[in-house]
N, C-alpha and C. Protein backbone atom coordinates (compact mmCIF):
# COMPACT_ATOMS: atom_id res chain seq x y z
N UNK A 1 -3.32 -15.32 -21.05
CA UNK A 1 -2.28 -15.47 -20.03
C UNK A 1 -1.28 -14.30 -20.09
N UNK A 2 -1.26 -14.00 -21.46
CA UNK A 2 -0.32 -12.68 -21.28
C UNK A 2 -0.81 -11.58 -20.55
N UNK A 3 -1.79 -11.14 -20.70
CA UNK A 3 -2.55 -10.13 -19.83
C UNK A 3 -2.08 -10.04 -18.31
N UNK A 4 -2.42 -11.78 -17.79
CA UNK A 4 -2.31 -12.02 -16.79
C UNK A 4 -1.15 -11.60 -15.97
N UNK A 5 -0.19 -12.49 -16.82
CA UNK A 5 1.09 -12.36 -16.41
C UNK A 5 1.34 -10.87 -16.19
N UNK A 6 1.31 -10.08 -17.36
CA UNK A 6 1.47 -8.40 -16.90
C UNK A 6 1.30 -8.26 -15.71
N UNK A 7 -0.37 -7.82 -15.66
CA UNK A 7 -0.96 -7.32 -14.69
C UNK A 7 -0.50 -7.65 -13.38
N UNK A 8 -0.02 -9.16 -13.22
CA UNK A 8 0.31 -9.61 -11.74
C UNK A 8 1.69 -8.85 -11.78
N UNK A 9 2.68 -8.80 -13.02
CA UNK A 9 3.82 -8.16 -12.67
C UNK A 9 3.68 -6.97 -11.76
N UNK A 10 2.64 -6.01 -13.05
CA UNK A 10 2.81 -4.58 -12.35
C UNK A 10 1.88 -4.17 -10.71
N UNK A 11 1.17 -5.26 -10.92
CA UNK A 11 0.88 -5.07 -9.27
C UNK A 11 2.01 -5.78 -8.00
N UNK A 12 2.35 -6.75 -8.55
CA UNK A 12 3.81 -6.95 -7.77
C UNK A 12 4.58 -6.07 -7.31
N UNK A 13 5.04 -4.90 -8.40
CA UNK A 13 5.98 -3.81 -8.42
C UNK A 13 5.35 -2.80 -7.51
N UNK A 14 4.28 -2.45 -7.51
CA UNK A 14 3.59 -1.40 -7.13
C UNK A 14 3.32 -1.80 -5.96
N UNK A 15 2.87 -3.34 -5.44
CA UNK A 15 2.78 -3.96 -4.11
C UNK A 15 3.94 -3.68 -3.32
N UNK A 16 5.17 -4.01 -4.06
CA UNK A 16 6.67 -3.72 -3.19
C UNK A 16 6.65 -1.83 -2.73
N UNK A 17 6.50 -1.57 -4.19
CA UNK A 17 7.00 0.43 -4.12
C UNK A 17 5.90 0.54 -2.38
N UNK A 18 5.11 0.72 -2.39
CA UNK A 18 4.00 1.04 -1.14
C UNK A 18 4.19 0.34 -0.10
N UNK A 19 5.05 -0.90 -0.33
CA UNK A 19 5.22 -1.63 1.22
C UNK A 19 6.41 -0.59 1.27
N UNK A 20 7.42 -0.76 0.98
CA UNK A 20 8.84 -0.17 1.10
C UNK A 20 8.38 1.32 1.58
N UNK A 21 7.83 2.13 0.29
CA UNK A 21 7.63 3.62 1.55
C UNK A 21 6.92 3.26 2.43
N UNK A 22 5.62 2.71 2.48
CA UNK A 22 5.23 2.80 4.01
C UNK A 22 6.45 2.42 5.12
N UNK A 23 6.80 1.51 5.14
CA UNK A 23 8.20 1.06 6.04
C UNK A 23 9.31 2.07 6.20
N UNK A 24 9.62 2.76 5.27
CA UNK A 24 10.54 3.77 5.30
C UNK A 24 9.67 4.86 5.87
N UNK A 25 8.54 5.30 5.65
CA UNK A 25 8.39 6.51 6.80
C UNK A 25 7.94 6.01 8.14
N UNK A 26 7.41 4.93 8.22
CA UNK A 26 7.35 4.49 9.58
C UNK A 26 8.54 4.39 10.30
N UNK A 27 9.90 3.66 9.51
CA UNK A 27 10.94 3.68 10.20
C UNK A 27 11.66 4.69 10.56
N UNK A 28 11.38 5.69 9.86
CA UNK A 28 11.89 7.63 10.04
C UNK A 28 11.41 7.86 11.47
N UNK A 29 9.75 7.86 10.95
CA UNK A 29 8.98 8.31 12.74
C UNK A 29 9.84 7.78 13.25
N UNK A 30 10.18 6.55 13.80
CA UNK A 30 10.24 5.89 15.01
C UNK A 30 12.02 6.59 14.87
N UNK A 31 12.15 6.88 14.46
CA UNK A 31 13.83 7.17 14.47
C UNK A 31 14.33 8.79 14.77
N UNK A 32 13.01 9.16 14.65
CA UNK A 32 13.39 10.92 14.84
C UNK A 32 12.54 10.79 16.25
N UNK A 33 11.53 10.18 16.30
CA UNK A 33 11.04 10.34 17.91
C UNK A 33 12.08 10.00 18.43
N UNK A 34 13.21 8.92 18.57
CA UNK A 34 14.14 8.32 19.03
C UNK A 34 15.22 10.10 19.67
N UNK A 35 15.67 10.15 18.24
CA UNK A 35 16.59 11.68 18.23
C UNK A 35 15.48 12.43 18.87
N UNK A 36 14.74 12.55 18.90
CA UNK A 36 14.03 13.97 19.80
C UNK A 36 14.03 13.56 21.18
N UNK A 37 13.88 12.71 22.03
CA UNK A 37 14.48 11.68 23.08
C UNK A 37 15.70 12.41 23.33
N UNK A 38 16.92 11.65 22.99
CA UNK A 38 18.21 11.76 22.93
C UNK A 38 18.36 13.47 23.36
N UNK A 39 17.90 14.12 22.00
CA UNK A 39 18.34 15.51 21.87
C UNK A 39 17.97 15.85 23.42
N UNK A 40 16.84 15.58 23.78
CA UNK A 40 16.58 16.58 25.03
C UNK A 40 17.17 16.56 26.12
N UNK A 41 17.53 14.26 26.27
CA UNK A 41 17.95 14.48 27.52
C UNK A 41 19.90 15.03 27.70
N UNK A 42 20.24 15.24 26.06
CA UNK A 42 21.71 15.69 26.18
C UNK A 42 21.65 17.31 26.55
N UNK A 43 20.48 18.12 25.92
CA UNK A 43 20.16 19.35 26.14
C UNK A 43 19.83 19.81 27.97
N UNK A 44 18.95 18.35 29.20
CA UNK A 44 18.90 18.54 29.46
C UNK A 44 20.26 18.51 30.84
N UNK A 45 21.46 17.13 30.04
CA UNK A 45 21.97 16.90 31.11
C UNK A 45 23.43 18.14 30.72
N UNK A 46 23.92 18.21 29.47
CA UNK A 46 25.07 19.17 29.02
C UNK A 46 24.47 20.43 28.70
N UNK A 47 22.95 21.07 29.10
CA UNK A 47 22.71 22.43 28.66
C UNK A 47 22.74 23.05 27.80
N UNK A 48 22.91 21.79 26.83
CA UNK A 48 22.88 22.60 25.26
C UNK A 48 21.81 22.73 24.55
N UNK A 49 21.31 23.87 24.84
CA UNK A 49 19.82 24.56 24.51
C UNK A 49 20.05 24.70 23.07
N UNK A 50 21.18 24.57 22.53
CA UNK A 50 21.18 24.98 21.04
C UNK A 50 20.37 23.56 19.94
N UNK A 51 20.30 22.61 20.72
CA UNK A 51 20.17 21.31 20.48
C UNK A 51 18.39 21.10 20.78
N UNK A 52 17.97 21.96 20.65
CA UNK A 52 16.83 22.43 21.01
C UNK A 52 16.09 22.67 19.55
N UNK A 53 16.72 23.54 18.47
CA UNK A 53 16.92 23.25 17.14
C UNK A 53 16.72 22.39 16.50
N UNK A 54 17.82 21.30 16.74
CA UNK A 54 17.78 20.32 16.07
C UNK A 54 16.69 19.30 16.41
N UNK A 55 15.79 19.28 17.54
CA UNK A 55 14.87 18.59 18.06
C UNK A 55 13.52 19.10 17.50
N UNK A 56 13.54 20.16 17.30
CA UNK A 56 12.31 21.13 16.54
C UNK A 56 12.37 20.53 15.12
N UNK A 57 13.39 20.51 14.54
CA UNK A 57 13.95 20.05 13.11
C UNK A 57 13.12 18.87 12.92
N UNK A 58 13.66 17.75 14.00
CA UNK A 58 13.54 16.23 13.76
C UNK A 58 11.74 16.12 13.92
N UNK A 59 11.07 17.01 14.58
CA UNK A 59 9.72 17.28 14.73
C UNK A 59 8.77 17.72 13.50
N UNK A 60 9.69 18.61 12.94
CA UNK A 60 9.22 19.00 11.48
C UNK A 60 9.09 18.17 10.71
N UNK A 61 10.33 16.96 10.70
CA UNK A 61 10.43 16.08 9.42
C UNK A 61 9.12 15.01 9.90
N UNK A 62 9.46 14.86 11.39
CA UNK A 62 8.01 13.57 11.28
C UNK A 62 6.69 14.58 10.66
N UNK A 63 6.16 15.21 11.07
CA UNK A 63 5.19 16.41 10.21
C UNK A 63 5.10 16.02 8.72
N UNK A 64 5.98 16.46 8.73
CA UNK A 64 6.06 16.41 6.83
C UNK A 64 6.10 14.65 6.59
N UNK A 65 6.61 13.88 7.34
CA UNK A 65 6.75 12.52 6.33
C UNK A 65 5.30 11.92 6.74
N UNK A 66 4.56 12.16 7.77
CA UNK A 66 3.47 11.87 8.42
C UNK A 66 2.09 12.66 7.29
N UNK A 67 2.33 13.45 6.76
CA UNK A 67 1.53 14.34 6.04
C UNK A 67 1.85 14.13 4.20
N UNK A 68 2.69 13.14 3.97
CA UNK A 68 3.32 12.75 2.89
C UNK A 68 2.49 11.46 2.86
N UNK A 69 2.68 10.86 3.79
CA UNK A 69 2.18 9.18 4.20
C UNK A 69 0.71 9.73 4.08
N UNK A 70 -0.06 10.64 4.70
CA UNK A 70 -1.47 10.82 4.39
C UNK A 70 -1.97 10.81 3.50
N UNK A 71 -1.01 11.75 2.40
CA UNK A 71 -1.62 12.00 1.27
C UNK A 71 -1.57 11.16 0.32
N UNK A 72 -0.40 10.29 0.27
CA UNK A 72 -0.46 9.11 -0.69
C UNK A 72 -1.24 7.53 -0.07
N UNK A 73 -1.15 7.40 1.02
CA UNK A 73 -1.73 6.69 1.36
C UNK A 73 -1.40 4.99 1.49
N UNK A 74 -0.11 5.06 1.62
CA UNK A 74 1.14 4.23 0.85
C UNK A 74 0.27 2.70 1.34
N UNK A 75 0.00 2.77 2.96
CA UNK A 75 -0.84 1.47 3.77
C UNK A 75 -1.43 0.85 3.63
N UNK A 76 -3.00 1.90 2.92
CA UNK A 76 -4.02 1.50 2.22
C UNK A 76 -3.52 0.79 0.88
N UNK A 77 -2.47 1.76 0.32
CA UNK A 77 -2.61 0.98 -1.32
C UNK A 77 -1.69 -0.01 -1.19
N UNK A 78 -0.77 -0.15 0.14
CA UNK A 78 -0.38 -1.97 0.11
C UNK A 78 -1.20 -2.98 0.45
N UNK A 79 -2.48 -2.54 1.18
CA UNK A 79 -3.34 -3.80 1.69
C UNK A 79 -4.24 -3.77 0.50
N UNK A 80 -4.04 -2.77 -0.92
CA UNK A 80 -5.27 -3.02 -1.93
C UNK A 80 -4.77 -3.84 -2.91
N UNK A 81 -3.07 -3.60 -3.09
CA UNK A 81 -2.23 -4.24 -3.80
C UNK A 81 -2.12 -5.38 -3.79
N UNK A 82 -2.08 -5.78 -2.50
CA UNK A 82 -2.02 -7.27 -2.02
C UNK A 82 -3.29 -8.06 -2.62
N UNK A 83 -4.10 -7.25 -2.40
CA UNK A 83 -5.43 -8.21 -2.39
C UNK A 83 -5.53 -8.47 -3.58
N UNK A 84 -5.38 -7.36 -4.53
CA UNK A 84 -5.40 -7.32 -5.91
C UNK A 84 -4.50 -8.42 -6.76
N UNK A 85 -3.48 -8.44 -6.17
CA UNK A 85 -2.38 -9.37 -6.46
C UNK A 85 -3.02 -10.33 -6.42
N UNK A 86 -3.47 -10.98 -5.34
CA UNK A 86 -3.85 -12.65 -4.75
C UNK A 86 -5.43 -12.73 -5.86
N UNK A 87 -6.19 -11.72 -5.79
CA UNK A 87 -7.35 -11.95 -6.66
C UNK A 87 -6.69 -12.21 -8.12
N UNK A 88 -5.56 -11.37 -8.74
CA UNK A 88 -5.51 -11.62 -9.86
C UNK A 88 -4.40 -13.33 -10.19
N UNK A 89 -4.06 -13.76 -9.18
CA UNK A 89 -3.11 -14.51 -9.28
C UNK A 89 -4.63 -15.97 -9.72
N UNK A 90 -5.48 -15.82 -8.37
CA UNK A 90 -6.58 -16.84 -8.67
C UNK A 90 -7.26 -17.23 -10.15
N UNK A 91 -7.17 -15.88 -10.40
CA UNK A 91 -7.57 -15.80 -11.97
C UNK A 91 -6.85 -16.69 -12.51
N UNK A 92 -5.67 -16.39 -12.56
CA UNK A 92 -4.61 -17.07 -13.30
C UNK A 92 -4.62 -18.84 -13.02
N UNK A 93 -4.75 -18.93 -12.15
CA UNK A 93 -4.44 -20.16 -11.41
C UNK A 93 -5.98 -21.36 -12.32
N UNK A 94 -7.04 -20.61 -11.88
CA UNK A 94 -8.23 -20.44 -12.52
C UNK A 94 -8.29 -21.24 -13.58
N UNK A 95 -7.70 -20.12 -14.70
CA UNK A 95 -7.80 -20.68 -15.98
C UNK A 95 -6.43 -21.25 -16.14
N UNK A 96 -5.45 -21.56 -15.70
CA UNK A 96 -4.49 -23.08 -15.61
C UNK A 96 -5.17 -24.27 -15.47
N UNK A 97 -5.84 -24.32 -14.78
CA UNK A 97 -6.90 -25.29 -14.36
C UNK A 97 -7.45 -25.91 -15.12
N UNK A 98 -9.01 -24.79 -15.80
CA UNK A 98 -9.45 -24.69 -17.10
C UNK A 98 -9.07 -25.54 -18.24
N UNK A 99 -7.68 -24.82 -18.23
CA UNK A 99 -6.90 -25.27 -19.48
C UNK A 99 -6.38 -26.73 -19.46
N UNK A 100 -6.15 -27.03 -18.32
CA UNK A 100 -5.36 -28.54 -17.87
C UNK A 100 -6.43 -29.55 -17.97
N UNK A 101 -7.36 -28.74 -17.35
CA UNK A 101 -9.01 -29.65 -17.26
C UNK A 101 -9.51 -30.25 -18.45
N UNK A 102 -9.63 -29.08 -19.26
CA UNK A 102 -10.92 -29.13 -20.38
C UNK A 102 -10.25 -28.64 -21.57
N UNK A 103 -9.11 -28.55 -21.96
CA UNK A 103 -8.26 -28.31 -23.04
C UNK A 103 -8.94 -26.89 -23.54
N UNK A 104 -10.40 -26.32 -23.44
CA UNK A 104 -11.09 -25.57 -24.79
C UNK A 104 -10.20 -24.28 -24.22
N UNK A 105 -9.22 -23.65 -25.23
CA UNK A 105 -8.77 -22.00 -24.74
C UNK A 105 -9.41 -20.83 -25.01
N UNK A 106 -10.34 -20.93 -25.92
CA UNK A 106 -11.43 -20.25 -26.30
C UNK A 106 -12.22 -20.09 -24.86
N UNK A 107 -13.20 -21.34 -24.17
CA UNK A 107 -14.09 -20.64 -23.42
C UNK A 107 -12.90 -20.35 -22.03
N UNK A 108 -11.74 -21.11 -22.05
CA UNK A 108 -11.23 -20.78 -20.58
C UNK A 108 -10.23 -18.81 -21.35
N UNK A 109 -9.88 -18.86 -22.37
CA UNK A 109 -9.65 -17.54 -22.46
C UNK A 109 -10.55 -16.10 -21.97
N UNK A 110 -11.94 -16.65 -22.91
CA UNK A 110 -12.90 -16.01 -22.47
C UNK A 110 -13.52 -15.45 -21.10
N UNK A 111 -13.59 -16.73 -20.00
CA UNK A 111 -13.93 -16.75 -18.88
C UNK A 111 -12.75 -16.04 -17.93
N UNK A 112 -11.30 -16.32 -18.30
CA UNK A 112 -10.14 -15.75 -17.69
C UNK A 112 -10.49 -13.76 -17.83
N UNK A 113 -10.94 -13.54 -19.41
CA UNK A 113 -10.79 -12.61 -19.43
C UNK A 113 -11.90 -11.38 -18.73
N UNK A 114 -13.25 -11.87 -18.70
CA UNK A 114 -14.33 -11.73 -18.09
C UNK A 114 -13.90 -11.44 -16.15
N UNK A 115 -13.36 -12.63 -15.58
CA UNK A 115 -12.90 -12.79 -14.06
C UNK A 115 -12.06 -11.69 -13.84
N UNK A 116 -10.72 -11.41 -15.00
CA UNK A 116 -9.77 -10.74 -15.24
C UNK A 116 -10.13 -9.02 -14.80
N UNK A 117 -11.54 -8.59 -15.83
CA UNK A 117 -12.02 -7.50 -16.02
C UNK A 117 -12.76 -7.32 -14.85
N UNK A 118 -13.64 -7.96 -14.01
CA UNK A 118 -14.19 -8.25 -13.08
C UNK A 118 -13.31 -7.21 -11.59
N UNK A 119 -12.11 -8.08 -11.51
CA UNK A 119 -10.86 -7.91 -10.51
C UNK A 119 -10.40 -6.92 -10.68
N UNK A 120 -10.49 -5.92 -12.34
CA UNK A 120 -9.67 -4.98 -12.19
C UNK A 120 -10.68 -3.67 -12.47
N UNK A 121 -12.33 -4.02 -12.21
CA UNK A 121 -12.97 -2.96 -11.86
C UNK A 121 -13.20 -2.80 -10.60
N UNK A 122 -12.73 -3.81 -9.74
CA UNK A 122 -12.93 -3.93 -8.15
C UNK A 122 -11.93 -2.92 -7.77
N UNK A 123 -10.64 -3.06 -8.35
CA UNK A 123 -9.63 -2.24 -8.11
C UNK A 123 -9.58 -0.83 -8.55
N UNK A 124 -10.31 -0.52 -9.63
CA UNK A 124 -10.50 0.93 -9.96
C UNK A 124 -11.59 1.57 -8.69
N UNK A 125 -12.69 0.90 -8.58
CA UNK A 125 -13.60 1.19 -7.66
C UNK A 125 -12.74 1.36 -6.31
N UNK A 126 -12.37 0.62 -5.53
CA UNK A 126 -11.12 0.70 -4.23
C UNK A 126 -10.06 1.79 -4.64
N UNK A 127 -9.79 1.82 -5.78
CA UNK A 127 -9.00 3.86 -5.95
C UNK A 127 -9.69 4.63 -5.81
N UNK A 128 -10.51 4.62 -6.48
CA UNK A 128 -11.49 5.44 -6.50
C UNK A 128 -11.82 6.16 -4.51
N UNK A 129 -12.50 4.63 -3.94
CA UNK A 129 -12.51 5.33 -2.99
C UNK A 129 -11.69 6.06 -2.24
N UNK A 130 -10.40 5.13 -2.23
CA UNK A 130 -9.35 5.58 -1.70
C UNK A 130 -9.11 7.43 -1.72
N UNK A 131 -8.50 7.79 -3.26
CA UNK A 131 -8.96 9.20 -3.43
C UNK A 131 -10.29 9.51 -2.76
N UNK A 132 -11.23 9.40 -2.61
CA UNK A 132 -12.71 9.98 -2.42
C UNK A 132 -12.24 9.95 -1.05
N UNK A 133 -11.87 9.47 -0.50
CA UNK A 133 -11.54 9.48 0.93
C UNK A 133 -10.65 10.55 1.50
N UNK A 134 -8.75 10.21 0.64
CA UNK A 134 -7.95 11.41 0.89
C UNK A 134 -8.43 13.00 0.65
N UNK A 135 -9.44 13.29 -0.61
CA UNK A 135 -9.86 14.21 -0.61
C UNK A 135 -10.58 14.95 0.65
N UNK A 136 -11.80 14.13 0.74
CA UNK A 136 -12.20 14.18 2.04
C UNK A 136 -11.81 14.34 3.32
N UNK A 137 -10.89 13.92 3.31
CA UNK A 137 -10.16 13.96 4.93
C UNK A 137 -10.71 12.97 5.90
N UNK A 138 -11.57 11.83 5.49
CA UNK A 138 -11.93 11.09 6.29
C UNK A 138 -11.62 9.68 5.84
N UNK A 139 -12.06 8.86 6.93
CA UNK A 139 -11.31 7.35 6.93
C UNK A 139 -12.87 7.02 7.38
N UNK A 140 -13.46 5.80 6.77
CA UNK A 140 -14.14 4.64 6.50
C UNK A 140 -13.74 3.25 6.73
N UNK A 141 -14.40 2.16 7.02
CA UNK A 141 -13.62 1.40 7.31
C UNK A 141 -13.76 0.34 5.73
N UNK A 142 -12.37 -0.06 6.01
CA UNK A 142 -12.29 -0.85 4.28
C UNK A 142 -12.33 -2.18 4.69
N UNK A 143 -12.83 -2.85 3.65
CA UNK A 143 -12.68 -4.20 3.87
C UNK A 143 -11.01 -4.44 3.53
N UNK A 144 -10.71 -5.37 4.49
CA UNK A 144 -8.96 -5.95 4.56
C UNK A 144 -8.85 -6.68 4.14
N UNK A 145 -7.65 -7.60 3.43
CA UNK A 145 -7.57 -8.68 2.62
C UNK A 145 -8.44 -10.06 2.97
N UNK A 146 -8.56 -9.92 4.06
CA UNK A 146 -9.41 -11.20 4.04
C UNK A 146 -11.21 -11.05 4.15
N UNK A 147 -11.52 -9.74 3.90
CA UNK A 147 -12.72 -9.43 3.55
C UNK A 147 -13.79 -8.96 5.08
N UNK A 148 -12.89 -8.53 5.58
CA UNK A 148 -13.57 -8.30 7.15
C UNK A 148 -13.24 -6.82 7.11
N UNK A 149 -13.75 -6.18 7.74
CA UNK A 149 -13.48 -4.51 7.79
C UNK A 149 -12.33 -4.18 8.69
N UNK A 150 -11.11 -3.28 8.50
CA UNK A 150 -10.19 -2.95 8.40
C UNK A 150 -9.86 -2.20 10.03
């Protein structure tokens, strides 16, 4: 159970970190497209071509946070996190069960730890691709948390 407990922590943490940036550069895009809007139609109604700049600017940053978001991949590794989470939580739940059931902690340790190892080669394999993918430059379709393709 200690294992357990970890592991669900640090995928918890890591589930939040990747929701939160993804959300934060999505909420940027949508906020500099907004200002690039704005900028033009003040450029186009007060003539301030200098403001023209600052619209190029706000264009750059979606670029860069859009090309940041590619490379880490923040989306993917919240819908792997998740899943990972809920698979490892079952585990857990699993051998509560086990244990409540059939008292033996030996075979429900055993079997926890087996399911345990199971879940967290699924998850090395899903990095794995993940990288094999960003390297690549291409997108595949992944299976999504509920096991249907993405």
């Amino acid at each position: 159970m200690h294992y357990l407990d970890f592991y669900e922590e640090e995928y918890a943490k890591t589930r939040l970190t990747a929701k939160n940036r993804f959300k934060y550069v999505t909420l940027w895009n949508s906020f500099a497209a907004a200002l690039i809007a704005l900028t033009g139609a003040i450029v186009a109604v007060w003539n301030s071509t200098w403001l023209g700049l600052v619209s190029t600017a706000l264009a750059g940053s979606i670029g860069i946070a859009n090309a940041w978001d590619g490379m880490f991949r923040e989306r993917e590794l919240w819908i792997q996190r998740s899943e990972m989470l809920g698979q490892l939580q079952l585990v857990k739940r699993t051998v509560q069960f086990r244990l409540a059931a059939e008292g033996n902690r030996e075979d429900a340790a055993r079997d926890g730890f087996e399911m345990m190892n199971t879940v967290m080669s699924r998850d090395l394999e899903g990095w794995m691709g993940l990288r094999q993918e960003n390297s690549q430059g291409t997108t595949t379709p992944r299976p999504s948390v509920d096991g249907t393709s993405a």
